[in-house]
ModelCIF file with pLDDT and N, C-alpha, C, O atoms, coordinates in Angstrom:
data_MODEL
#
_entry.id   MODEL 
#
_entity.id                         1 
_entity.type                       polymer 
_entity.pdbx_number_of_molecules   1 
#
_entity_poly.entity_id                      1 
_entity_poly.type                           'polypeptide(L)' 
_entity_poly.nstd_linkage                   no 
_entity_poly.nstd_monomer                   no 
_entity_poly.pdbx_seq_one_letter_code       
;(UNK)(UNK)(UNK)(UNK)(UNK)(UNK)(UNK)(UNK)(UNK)(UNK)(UNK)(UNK)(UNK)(UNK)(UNK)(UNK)
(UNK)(UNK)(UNK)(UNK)(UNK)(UNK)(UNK)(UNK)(UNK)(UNK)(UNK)(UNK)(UNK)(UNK)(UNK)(UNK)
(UNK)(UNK)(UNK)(UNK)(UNK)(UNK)(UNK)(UNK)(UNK)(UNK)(UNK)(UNK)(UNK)(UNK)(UNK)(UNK)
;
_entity_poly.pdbx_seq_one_letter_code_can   XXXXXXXXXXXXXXXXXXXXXXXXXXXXXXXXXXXXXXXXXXXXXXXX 
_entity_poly.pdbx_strand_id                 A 
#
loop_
_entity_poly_seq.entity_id 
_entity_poly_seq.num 
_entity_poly_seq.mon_id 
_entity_poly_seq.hetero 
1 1  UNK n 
1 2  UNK n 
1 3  UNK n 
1 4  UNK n 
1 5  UNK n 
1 6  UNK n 
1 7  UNK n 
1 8  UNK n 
1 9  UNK n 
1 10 UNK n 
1 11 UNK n 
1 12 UNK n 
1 13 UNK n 
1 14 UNK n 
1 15 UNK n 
1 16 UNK n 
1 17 UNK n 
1 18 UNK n 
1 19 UNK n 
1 20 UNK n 
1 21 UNK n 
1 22 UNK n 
1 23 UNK n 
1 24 UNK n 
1 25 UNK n 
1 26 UNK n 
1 27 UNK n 
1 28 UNK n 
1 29 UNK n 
1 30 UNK n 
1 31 UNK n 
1 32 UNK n 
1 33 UNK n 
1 34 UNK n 
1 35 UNK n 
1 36 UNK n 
1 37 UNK n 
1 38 UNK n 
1 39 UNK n 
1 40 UNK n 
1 41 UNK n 
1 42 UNK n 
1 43 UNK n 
1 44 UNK n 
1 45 UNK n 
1 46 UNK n 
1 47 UNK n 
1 48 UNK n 
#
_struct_asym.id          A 
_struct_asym.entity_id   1 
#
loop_
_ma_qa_metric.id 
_ma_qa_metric.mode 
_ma_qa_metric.name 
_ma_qa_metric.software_group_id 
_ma_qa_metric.type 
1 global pLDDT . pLDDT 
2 local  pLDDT . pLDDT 
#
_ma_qa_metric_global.metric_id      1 
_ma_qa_metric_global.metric_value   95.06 
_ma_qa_metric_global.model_id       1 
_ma_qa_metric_global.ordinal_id     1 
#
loop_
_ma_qa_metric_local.label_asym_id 
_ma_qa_metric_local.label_comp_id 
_ma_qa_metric_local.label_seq_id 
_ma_qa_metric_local.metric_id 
_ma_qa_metric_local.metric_value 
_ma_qa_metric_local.model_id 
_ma_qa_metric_local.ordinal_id 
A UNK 1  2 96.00 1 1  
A UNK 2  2 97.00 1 2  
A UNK 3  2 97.00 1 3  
A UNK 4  2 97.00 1 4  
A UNK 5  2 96.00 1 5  
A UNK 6  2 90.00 1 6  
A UNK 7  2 85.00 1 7  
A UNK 8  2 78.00 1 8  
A UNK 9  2 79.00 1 9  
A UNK 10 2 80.00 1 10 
A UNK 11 2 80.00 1 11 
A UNK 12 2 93.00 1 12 
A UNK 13 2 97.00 1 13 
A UNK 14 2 98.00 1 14 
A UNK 15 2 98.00 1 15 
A UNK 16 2 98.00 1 16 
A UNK 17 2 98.00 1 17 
A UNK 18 2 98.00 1 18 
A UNK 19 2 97.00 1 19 
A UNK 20 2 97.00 1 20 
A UNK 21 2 98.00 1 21 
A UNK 22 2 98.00 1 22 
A UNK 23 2 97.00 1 23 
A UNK 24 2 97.00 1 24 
A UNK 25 2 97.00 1 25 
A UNK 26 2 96.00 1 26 
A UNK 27 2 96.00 1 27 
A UNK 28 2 96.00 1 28 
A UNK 29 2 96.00 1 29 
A UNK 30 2 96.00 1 30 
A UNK 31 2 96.00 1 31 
A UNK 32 2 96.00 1 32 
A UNK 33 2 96.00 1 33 
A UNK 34 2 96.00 1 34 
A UNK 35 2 97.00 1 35 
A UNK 36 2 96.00 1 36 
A UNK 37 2 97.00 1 37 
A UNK 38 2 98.00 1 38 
A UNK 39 2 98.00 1 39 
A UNK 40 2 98.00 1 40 
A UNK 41 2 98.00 1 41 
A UNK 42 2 96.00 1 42 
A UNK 43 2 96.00 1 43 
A UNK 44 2 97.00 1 44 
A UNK 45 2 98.00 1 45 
A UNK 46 2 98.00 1 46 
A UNK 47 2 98.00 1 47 
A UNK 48 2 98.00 1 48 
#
loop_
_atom_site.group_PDB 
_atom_site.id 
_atom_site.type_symbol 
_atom_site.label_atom_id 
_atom_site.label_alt_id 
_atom_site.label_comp_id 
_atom_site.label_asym_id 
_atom_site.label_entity_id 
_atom_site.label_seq_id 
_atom_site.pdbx_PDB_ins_code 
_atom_site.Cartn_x 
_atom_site.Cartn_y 
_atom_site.Cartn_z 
_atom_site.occupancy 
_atom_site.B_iso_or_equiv 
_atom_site.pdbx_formal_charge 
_atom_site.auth_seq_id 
_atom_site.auth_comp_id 
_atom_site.auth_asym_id 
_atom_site.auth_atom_id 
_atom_site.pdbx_PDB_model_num 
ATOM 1   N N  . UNK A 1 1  ? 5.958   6.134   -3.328 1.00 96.00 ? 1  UNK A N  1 
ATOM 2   C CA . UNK A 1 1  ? 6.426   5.619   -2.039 1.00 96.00 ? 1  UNK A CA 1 
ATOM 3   C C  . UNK A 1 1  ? 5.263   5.546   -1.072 1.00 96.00 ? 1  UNK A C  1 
ATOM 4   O O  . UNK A 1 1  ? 4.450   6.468   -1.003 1.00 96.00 ? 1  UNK A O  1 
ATOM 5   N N  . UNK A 1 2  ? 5.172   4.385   -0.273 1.00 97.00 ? 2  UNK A N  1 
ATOM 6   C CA . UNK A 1 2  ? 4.886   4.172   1.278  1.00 97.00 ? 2  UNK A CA 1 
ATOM 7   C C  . UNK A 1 2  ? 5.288   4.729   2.070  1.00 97.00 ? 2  UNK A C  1 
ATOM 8   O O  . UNK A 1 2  ? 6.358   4.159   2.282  1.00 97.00 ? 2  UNK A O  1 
ATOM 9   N N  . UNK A 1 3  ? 5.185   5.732   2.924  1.00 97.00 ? 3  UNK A N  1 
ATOM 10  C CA . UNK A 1 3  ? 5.863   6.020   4.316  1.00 97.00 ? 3  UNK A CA 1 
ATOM 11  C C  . UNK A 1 3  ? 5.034   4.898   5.371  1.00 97.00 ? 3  UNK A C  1 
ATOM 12  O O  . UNK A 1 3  ? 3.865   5.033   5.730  1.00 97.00 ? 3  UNK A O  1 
ATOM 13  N N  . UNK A 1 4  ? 5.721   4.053   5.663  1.00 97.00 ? 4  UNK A N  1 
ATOM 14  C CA . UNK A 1 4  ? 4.475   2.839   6.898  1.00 97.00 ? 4  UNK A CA 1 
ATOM 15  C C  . UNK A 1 4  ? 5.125   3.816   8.586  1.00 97.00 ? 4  UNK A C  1 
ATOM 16  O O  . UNK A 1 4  ? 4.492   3.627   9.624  1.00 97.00 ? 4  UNK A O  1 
ATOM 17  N N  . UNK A 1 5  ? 6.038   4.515   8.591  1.00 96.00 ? 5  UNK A N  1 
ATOM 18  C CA . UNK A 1 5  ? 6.493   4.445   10.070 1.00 96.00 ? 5  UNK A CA 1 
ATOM 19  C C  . UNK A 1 5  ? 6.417   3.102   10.617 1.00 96.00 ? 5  UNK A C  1 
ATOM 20  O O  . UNK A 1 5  ? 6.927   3.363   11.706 1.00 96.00 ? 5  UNK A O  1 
ATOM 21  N N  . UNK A 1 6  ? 6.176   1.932   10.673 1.00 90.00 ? 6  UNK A N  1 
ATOM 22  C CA . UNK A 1 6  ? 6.889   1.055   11.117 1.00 90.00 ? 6  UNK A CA 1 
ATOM 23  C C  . UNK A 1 6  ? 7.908   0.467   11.377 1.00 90.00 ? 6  UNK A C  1 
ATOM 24  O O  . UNK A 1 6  ? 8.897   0.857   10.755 1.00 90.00 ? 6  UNK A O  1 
ATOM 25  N N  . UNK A 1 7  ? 8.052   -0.381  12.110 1.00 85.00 ? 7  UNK A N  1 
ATOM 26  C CA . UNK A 1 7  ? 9.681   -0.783  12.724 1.00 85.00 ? 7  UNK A CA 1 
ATOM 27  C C  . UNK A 1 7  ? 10.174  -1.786  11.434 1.00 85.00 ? 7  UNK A C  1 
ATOM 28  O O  . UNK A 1 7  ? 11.079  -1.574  10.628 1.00 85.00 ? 7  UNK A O  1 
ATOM 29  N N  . UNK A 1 8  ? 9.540   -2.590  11.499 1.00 78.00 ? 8  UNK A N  1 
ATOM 30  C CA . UNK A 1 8  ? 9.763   -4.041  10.268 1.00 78.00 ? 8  UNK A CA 1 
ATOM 31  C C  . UNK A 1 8  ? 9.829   -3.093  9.020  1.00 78.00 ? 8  UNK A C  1 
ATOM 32  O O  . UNK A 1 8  ? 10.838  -2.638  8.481  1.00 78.00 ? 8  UNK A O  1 
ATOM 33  N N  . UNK A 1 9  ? 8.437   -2.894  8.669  1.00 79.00 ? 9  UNK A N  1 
ATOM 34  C CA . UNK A 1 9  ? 8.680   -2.332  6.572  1.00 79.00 ? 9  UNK A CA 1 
ATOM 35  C C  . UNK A 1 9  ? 8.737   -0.777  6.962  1.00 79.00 ? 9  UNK A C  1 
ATOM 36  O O  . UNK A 1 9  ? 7.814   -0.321  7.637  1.00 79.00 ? 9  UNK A O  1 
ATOM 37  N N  . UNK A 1 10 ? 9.890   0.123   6.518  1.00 80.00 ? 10 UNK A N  1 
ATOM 38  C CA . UNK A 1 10 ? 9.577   1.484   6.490  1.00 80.00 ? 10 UNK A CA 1 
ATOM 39  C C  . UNK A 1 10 ? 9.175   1.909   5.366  1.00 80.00 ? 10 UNK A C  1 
ATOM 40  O O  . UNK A 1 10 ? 9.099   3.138   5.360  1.00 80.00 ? 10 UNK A O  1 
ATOM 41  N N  . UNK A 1 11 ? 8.870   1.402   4.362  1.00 80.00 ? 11 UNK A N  1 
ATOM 42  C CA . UNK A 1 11 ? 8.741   1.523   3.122  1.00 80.00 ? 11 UNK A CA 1 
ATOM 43  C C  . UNK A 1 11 ? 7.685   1.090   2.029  1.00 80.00 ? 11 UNK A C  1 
ATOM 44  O O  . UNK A 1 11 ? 7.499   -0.069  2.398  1.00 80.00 ? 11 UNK A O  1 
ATOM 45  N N  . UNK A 1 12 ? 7.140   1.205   1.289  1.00 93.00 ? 12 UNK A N  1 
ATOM 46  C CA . UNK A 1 12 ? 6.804   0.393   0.762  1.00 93.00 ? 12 UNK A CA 1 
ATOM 47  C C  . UNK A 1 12 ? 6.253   0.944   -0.451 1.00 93.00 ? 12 UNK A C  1 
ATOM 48  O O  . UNK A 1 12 ? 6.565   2.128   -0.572 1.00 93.00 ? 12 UNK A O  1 
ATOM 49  N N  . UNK A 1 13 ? 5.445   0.437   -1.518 1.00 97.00 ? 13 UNK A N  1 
ATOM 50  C CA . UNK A 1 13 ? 4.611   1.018   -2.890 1.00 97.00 ? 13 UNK A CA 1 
ATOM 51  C C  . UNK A 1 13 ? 3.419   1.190   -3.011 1.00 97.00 ? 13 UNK A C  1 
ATOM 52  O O  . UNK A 1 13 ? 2.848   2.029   -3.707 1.00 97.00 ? 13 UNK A O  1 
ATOM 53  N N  . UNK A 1 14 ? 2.756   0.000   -1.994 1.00 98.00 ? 14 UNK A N  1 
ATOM 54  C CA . UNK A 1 14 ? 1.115   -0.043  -2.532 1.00 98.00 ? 14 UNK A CA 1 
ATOM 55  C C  . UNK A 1 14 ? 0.428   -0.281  -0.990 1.00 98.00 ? 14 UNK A C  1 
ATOM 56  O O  . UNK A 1 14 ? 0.947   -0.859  -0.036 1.00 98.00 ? 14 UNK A O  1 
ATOM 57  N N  . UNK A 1 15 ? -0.718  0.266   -1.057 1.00 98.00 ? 15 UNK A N  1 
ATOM 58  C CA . UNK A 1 15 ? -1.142  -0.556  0.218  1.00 98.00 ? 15 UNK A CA 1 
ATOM 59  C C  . UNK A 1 15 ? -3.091  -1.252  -0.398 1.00 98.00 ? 15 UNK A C  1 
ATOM 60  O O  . UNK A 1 15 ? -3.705  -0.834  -1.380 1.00 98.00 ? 15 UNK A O  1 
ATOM 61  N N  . UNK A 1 16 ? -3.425  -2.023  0.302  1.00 98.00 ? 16 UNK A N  1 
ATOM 62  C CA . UNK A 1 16 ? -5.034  -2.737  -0.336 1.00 98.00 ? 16 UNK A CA 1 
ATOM 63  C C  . UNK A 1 16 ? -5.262  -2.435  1.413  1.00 98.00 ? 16 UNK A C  1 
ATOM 64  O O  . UNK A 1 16 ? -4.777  -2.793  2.487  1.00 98.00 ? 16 UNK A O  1 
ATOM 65  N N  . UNK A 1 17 ? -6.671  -1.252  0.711  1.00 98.00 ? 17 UNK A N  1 
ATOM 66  C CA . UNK A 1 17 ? -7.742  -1.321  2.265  1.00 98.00 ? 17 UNK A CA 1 
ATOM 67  C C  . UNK A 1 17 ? -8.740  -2.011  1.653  1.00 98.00 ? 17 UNK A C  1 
ATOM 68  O O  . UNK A 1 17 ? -8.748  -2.185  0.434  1.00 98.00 ? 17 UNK A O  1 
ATOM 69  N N  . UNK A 1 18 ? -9.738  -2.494  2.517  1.00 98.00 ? 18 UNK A N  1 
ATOM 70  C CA . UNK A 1 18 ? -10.879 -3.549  2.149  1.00 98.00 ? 18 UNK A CA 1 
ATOM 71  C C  . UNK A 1 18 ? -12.014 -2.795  3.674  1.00 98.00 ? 18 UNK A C  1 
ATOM 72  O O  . UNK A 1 18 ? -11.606 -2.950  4.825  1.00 98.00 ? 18 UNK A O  1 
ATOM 73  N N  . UNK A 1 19 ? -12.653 -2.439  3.545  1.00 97.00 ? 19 UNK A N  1 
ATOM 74  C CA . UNK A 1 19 ? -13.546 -1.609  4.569  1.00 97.00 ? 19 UNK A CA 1 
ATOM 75  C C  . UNK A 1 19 ? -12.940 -0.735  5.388  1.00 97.00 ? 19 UNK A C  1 
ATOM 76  O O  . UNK A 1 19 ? -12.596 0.326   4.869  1.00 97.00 ? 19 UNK A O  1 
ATOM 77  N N  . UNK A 1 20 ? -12.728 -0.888  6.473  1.00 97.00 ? 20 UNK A N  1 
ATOM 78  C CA . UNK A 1 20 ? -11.980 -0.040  7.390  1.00 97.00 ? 20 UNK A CA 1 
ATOM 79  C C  . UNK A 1 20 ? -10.805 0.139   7.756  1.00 97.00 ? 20 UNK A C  1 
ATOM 80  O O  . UNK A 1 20 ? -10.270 1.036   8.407  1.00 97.00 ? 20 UNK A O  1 
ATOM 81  N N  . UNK A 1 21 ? -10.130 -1.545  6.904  1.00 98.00 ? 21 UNK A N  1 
ATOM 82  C CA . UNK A 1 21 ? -8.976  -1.493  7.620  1.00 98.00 ? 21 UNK A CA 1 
ATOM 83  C C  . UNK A 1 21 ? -7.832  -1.767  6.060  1.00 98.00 ? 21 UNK A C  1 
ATOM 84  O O  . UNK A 1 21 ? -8.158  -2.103  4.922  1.00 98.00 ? 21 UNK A O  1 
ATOM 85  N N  . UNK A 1 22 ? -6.265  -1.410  6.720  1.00 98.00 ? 22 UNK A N  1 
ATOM 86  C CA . UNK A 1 22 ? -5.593  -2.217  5.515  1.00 98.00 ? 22 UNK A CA 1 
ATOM 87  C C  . UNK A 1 22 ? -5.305  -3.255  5.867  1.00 98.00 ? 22 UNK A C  1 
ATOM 88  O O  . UNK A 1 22 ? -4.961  -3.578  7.005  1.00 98.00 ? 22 UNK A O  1 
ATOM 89  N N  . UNK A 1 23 ? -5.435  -4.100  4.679  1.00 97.00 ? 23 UNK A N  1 
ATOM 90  C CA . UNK A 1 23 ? -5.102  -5.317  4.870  1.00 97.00 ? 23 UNK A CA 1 
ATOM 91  C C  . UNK A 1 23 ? -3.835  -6.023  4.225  1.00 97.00 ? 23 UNK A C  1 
ATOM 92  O O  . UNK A 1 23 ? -3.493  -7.102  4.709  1.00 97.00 ? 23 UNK A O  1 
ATOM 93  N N  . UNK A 1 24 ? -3.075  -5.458  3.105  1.00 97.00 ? 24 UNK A N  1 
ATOM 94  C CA . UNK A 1 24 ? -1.743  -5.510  2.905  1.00 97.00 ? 24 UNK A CA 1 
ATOM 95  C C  . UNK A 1 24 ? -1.077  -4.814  2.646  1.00 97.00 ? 24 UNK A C  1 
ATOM 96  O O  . UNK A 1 24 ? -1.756  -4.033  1.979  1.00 97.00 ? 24 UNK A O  1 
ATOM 97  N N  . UNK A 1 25 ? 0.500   -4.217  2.691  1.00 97.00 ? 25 UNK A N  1 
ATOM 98  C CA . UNK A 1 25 ? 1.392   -3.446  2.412  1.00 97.00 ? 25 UNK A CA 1 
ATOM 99  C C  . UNK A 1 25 ? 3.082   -4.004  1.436  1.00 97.00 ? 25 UNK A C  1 
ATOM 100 O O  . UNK A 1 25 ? 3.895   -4.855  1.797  1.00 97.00 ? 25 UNK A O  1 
ATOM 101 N N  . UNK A 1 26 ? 3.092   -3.535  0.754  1.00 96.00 ? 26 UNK A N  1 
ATOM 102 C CA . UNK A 1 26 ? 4.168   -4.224  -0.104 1.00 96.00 ? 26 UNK A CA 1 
ATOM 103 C C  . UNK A 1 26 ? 4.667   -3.292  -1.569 1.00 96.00 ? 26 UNK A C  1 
ATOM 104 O O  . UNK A 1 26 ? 4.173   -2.271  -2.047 1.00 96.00 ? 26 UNK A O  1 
ATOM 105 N N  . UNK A 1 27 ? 5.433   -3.833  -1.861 1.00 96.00 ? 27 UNK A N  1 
ATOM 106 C CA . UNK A 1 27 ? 6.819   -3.566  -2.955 1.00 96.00 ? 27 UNK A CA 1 
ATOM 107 C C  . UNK A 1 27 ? 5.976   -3.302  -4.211 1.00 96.00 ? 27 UNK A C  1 
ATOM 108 O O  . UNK A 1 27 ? 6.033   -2.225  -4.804 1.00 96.00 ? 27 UNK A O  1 
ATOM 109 N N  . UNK A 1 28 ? 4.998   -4.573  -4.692 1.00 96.00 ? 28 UNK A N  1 
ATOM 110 C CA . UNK A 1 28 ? 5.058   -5.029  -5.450 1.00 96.00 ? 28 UNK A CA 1 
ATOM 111 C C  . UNK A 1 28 ? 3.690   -5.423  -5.867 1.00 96.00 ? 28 UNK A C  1 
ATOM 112 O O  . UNK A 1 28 ? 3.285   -6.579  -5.749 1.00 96.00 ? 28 UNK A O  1 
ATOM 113 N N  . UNK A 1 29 ? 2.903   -4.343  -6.412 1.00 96.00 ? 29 UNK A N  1 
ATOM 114 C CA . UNK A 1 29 ? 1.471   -4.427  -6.231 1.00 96.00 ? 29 UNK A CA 1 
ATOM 115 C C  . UNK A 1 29 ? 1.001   -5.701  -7.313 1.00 96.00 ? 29 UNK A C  1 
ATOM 116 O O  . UNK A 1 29 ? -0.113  -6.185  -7.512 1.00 96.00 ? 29 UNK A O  1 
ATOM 117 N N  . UNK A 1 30 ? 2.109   -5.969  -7.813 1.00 96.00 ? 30 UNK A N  1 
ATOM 118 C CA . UNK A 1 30 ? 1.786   -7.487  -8.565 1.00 96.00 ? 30 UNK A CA 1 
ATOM 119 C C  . UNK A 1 30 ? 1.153   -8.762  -7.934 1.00 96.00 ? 30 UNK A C  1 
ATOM 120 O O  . UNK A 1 30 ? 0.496   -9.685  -8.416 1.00 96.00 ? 30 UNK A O  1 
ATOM 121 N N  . UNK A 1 31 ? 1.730   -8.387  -6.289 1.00 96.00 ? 31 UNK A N  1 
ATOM 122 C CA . UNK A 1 31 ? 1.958   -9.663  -5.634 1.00 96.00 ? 31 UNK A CA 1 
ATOM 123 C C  . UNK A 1 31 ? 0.777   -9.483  -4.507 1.00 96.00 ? 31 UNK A C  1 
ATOM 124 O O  . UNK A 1 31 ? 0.545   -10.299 -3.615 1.00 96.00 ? 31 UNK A O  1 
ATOM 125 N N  . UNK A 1 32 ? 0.005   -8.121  -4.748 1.00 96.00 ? 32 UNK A N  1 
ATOM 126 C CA . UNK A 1 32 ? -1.279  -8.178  -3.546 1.00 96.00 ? 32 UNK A CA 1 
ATOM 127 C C  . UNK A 1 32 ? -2.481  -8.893  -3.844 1.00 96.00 ? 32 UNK A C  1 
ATOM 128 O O  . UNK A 1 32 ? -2.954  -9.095  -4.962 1.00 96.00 ? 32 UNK A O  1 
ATOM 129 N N  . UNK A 1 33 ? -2.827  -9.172  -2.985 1.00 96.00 ? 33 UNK A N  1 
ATOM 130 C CA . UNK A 1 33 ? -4.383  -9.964  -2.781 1.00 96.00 ? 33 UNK A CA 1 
ATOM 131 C C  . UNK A 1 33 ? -5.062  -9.378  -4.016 1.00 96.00 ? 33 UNK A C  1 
ATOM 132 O O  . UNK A 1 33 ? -4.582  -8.410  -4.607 1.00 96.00 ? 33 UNK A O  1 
ATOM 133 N N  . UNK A 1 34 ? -6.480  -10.144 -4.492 1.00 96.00 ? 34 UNK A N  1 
ATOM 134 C CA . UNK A 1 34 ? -7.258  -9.941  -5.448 1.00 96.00 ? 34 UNK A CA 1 
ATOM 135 C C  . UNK A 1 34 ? -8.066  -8.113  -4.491 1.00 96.00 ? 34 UNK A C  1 
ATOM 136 O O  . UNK A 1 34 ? -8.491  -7.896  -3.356 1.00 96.00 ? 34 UNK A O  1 
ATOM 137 N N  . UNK A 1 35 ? -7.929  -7.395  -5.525 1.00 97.00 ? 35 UNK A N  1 
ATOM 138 C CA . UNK A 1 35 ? -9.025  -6.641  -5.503 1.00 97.00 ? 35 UNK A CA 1 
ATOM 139 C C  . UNK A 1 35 ? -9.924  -6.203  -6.433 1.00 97.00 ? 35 UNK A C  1 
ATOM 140 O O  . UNK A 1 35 ? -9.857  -6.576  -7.604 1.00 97.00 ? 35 UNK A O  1 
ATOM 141 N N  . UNK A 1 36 ? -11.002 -5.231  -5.916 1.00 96.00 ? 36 UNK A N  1 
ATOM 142 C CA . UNK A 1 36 ? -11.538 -4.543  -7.133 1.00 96.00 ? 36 UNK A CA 1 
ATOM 143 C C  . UNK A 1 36 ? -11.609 -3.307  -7.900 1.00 96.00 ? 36 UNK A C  1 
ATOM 144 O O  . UNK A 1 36 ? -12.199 -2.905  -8.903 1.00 96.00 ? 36 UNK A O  1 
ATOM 145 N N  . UNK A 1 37 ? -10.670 -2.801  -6.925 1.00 97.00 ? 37 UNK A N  1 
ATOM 146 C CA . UNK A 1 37 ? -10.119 -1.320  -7.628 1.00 97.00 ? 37 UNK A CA 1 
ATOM 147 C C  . UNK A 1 37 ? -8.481  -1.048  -7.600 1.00 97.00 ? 37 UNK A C  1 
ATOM 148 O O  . UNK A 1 37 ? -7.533  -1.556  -7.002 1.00 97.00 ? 37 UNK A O  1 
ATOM 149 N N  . UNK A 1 38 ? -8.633  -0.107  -8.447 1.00 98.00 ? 38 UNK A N  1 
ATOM 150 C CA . UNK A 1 38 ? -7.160  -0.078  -8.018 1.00 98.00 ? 38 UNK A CA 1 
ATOM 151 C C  . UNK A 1 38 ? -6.576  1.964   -8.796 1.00 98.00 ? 38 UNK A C  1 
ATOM 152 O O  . UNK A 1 38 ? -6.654  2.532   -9.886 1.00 98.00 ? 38 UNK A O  1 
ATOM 153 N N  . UNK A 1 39 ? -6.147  2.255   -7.653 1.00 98.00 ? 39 UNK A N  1 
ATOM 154 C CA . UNK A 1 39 ? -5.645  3.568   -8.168 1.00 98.00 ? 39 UNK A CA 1 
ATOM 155 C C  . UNK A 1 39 ? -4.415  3.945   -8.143 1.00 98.00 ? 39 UNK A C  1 
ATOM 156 O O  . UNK A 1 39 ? -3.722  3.732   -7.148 1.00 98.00 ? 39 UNK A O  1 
ATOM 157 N N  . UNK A 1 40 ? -4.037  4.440   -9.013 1.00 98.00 ? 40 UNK A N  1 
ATOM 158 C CA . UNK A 1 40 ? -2.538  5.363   -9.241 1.00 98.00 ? 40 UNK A CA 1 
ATOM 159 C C  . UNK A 1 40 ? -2.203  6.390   -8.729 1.00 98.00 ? 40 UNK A C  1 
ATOM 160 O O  . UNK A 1 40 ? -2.972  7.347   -8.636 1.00 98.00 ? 40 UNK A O  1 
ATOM 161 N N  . UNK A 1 41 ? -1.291  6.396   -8.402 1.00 98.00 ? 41 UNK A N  1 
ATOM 162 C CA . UNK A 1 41 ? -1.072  8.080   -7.036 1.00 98.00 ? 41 UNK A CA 1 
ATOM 163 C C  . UNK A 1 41 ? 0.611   8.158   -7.814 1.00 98.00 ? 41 UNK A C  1 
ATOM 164 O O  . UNK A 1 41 ? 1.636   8.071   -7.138 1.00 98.00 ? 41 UNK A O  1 
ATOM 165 N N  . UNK A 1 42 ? 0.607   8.365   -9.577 1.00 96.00 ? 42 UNK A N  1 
ATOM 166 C CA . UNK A 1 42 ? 1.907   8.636   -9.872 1.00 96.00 ? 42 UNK A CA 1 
ATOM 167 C C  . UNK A 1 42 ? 2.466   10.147  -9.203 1.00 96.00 ? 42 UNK A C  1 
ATOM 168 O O  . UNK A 1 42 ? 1.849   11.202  -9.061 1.00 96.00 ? 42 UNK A O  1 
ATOM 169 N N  . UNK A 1 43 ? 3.656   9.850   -8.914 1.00 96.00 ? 43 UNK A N  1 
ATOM 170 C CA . UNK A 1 43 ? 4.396   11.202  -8.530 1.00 96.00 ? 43 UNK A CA 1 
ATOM 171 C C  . UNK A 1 43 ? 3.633   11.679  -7.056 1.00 96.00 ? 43 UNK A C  1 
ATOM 172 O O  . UNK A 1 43 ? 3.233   12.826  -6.854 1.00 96.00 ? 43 UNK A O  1 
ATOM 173 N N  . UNK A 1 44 ? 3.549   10.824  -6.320 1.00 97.00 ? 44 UNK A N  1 
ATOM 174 C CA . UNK A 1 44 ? 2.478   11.048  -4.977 1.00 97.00 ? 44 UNK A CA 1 
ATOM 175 C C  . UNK A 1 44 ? 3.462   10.175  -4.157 1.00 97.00 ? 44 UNK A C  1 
ATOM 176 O O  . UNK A 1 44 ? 4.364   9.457   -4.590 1.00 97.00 ? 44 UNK A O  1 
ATOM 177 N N  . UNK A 1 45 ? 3.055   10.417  -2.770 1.00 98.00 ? 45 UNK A N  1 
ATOM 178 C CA . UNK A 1 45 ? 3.331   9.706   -1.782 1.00 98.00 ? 45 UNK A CA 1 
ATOM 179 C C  . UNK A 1 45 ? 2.343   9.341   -0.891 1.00 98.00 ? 45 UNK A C  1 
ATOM 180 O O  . UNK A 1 45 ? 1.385   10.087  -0.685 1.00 98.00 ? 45 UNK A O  1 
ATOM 181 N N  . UNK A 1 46 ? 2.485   8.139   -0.267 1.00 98.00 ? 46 UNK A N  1 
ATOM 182 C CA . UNK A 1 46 ? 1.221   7.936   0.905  1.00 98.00 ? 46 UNK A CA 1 
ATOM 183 C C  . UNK A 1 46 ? 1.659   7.480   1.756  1.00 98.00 ? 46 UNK A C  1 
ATOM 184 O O  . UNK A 1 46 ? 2.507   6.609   1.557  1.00 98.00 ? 46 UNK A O  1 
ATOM 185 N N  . UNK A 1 47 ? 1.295   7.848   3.133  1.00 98.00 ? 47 UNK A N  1 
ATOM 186 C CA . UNK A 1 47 ? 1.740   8.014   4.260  1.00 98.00 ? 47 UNK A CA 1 
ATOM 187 C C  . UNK A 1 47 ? 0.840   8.105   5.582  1.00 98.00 ? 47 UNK A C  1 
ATOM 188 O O  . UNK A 1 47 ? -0.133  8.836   5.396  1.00 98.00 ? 47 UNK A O  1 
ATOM 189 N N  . UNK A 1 48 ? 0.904   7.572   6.827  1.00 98.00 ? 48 UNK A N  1 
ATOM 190 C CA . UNK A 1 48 ? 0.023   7.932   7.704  1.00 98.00 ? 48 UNK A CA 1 
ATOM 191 C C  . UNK A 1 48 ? -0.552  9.116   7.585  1.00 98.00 ? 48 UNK A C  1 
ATOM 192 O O  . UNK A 1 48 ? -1.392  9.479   8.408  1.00 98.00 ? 48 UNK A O  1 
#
C-alpha cells in the first residue's frame, strides 16, 4: 500500500521519484512512466 494523505487518491501501490521529486502515483505499476529502477517493498507500506 500507498498511504498519499491526499484528498483525490488516498491510496495507492507504487510511486516513481526521478531526482527530488515524485513524479507519479498509481494502482498499477504496469501503467507508470519508463524508469530505471525499480524496487519491491513486499509486505511494506509507504507513506509520507
Amino acid at each position: 500500500r500507498v498511504i498519499t494523505l491526499g484528498h483525490a487518491r488516498q491510496a495507492a501501490r507504487a510511486v516513481l521519484v526521478r531526482g527530488s521529486r515524485v513524479v507519479w502515483v498509481g494502482d498499477d505499476p504496469r501503467q507508470a512512466p519508463p524508469h530505471e529502477h525499480r524496487l519491491d517493498l513486499d509486505g511494506g507500506v509507504v507513506g509520507p
